[in-house]
Every structure is written in structure tokens, then in C-alpha cells.
N, C-alpha and C. Protein backbone atom coordinates (compact mmCIF):
# COMPACT_ATOMS: atom_id res chain seq x y z
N UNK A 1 85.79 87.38 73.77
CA UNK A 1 86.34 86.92 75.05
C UNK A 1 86.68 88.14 75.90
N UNK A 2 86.53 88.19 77.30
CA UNK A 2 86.90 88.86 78.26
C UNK A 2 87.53 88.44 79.30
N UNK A 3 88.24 89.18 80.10
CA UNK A 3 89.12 88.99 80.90
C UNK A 3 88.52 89.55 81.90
N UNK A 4 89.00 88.74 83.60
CA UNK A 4 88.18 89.15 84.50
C UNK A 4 89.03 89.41 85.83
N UNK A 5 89.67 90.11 86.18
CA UNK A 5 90.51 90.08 87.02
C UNK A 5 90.29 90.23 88.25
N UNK A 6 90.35 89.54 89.50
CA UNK A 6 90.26 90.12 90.82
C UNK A 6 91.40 90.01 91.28
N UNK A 7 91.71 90.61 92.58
CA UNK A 7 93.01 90.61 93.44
C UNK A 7 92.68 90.41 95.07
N UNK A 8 93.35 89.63 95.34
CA UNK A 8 93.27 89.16 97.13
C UNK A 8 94.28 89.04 97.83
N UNK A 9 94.48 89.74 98.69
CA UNK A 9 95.18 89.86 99.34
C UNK A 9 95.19 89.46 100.82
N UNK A 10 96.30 88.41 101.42
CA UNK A 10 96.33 88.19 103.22
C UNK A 10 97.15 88.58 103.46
N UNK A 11 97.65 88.66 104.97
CA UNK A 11 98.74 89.19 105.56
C UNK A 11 98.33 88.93 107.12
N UNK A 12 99.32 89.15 107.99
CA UNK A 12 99.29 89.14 109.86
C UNK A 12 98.30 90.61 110.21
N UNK A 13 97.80 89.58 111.37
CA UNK A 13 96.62 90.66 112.20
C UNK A 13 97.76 91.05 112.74
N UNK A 14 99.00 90.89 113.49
CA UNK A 14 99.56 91.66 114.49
C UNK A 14 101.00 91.12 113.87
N UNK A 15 101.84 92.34 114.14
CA UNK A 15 103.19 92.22 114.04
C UNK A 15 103.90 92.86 114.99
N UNK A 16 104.94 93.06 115.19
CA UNK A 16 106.36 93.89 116.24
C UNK A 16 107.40 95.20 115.45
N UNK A 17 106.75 95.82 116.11
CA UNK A 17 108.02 96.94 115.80
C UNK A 17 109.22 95.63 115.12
N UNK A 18 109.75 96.17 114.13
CA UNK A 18 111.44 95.43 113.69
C UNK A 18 110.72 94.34 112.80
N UNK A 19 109.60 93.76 112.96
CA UNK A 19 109.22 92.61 112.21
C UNK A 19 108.63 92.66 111.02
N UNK A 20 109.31 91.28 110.04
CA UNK A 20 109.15 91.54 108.89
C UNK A 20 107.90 90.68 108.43
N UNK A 21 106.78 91.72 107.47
CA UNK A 21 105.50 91.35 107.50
C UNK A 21 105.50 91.12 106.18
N UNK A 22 104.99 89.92 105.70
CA UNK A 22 104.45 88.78 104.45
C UNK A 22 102.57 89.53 104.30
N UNK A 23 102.71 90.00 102.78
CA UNK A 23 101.17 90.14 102.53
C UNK A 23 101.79 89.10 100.88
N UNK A 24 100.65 88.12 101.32
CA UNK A 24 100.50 87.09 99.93
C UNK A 24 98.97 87.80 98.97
N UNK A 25 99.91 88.33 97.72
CA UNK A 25 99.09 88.62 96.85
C UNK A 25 98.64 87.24 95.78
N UNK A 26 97.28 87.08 95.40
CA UNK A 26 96.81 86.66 94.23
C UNK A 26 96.34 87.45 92.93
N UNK A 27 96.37 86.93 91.77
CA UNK A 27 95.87 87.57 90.80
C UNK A 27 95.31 86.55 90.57
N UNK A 28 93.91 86.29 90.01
CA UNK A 28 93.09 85.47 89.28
C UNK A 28 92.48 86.21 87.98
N UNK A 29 92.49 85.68 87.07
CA UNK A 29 91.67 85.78 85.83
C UNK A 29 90.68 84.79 85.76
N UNK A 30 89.75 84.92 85.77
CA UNK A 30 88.54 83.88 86.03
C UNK A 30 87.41 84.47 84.56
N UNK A 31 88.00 85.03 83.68
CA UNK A 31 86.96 85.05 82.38
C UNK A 31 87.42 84.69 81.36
N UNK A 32 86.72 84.70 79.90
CA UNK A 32 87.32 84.19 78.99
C UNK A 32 88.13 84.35 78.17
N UNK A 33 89.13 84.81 78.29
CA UNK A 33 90.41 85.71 77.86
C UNK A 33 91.19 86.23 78.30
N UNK A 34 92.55 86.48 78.02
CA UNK A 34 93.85 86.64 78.80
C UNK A 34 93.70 87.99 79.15
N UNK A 35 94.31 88.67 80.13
CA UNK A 35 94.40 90.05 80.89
C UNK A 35 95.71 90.42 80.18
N UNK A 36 95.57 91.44 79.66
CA UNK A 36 96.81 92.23 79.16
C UNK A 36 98.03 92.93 79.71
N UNK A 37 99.07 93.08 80.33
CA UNK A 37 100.00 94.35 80.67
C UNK A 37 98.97 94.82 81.79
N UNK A 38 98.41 93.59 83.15
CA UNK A 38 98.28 94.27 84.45
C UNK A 38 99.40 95.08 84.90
N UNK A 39 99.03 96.09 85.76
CA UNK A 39 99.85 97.00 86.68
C UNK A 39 99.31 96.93 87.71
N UNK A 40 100.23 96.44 89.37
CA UNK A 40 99.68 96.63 90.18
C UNK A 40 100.74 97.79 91.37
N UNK A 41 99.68 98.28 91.87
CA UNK A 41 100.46 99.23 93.03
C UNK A 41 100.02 99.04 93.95
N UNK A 42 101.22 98.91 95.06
CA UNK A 42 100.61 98.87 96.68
C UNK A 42 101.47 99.52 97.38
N UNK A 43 100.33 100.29 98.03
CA UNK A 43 100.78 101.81 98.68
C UNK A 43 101.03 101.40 100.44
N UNK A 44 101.61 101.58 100.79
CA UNK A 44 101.38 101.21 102.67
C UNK A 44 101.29 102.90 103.49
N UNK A 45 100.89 102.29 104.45
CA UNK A 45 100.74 103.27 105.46
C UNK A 45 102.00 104.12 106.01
N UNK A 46 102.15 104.94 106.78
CA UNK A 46 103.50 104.96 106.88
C UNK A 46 104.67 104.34 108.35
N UNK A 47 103.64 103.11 109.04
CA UNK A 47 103.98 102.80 109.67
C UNK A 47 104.65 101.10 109.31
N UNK A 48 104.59 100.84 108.09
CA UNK A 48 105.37 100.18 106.93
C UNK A 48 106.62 100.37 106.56
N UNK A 49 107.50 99.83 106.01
CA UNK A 49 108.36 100.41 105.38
C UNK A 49 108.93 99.06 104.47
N UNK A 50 109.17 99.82 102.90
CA UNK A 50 109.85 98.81 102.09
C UNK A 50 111.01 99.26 101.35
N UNK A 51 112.58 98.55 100.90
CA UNK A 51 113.68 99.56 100.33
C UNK A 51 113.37 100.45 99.10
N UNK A 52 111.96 99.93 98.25
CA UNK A 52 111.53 100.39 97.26
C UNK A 52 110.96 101.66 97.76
N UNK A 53 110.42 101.94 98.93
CA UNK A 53 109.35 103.15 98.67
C UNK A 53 108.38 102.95 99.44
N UNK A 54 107.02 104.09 99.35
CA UNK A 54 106.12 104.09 100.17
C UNK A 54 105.29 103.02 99.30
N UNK A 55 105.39 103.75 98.27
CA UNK A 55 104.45 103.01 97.00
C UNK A 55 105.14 102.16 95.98
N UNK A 56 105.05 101.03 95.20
CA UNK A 56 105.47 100.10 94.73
C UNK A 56 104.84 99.96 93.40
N UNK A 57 105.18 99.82 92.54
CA UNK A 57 104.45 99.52 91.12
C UNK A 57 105.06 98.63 90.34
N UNK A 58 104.36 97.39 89.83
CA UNK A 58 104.94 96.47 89.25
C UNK A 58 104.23 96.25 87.78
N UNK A 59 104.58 95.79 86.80
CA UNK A 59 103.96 95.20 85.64
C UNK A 59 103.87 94.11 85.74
N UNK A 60 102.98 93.10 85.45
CA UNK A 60 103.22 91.72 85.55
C UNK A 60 102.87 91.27 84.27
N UNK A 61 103.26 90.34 83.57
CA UNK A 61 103.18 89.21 82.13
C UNK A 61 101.66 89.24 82.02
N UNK A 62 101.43 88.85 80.80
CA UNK A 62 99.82 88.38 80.73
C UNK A 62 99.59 87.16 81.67
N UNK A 63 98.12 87.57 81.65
CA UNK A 63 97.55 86.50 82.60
C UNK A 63 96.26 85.75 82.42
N UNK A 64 96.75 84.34 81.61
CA UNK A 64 95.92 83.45 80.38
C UNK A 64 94.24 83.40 81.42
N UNK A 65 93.33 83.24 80.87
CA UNK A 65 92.05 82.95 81.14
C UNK A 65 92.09 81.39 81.91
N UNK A 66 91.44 81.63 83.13
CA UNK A 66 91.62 80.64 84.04
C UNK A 66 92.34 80.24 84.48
N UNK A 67 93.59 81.46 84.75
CA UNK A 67 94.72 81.10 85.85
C UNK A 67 94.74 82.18 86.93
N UNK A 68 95.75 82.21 87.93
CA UNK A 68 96.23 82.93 88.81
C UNK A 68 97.73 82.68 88.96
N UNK A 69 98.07 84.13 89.46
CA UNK A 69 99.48 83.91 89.79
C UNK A 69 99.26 84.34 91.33
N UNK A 70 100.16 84.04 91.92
CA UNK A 70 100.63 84.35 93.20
C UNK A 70 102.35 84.72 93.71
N UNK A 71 102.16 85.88 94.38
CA UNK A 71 103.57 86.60 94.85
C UNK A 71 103.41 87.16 96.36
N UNK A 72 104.48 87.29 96.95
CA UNK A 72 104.34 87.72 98.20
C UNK A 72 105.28 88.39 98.40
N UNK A 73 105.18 89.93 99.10
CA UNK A 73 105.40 91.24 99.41
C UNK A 73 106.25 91.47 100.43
N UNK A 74 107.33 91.83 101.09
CA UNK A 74 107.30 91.34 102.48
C UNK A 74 107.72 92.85 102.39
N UNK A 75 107.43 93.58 103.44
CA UNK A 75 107.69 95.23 104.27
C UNK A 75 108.12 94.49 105.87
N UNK A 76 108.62 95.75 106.54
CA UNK A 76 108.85 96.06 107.61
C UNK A 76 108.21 96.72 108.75
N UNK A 77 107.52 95.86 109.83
CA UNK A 77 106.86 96.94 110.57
C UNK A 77 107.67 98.05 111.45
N UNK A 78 107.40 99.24 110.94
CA UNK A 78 108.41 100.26 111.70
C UNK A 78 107.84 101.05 112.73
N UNK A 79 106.24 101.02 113.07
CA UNK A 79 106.09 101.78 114.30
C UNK A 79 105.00 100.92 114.84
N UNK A 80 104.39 101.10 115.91
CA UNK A 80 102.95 101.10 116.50
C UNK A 80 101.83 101.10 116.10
N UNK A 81 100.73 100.67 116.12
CA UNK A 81 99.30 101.07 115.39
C UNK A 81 99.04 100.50 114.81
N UNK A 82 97.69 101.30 113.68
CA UNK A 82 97.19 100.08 112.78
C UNK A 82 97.97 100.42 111.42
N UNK A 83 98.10 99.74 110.53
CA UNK A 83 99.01 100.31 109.10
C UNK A 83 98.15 98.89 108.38
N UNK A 84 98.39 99.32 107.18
CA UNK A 84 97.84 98.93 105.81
C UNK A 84 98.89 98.68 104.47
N UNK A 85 98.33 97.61 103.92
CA UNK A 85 98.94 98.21 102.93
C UNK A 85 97.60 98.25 101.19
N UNK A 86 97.96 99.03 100.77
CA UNK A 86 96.51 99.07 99.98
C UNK A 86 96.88 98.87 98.42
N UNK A 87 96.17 97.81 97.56
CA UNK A 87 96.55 97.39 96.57
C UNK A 87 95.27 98.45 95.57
N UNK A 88 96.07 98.74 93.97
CA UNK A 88 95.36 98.87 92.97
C UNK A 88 95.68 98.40 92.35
């Protein structure tokens, strides 16, 4: 058995200086066997801001074959422009 993990991520085309921005993460396992001790990190731009940091790192539980979990992120838009936030 194998485990198959992808990650997807949404969030707002446009936000406001001061406004607080929602990126809804998924995890899916879509193969035949549970995913072990995922780690995920998401790094933002620096026109982001979260109380944790630039960068964020979480462990998450196993993740049984043919499920998904879902969590959502919320940062701060703190300047102008385009900003990101970028998952591994």
C-alpha cells in the first residue's frame, strides 16, 4: 500500500491593508495507505503577517487512505501589492 498526498490551497484575490486573510488548506490522501507524520510549512511573503512568524510549521496526525482533512490559516494583510503565501 501507498500513500498519496496532495495539498490545495484557496484564499482572496484582493484584500485591505488591516484585513484579515483566510487561506483554506486541504490535505487529501487519495492512495492506498495511510500518510505518516505529514509536516506542513507555509511561508508568506512579507507583506503578510502572522503572531507565529514569517514561516509556520505544523505536524499533523496520520492521514488514513481515502480521506482529507481540512484547516484554515488566517494572516494579516499588512502592506500593498501582491503577497503569497507558499505551502510545503
Amino acid at each position: 500500500t501507498r500513500p498519496r498526498v496532495t495539498v490545495a490551497m484557496t484564499g482572496p484575490e484582493t484584500a485591505r491593508v488591516g484585513d484579515k486573510v483566510a487561506f483554506k488548506i486541504t490535505l487529501t490522501n487519495s492512495g492506498s495507505g495511510p500518510a505518516a507524520k505529514l509536516a506542513l510549512r507555509a511561508a508568506f511573503t512579507p507583506g503578510l503577517t502572522h503572531a507565529a512568524g514569517a514561516t509556520i510549521e505544523a505536524t499533523e496526525a496520520d492521514l488514513p487512505a481515502g480521506q482529507s482533512r481540512q484547516m484554515t490559516l488566517e494572516v494579516t494583510a499588512g502592506q500593498a501589492g501582491s503577497e503569497a503565501c507558499v505551502l510545503t
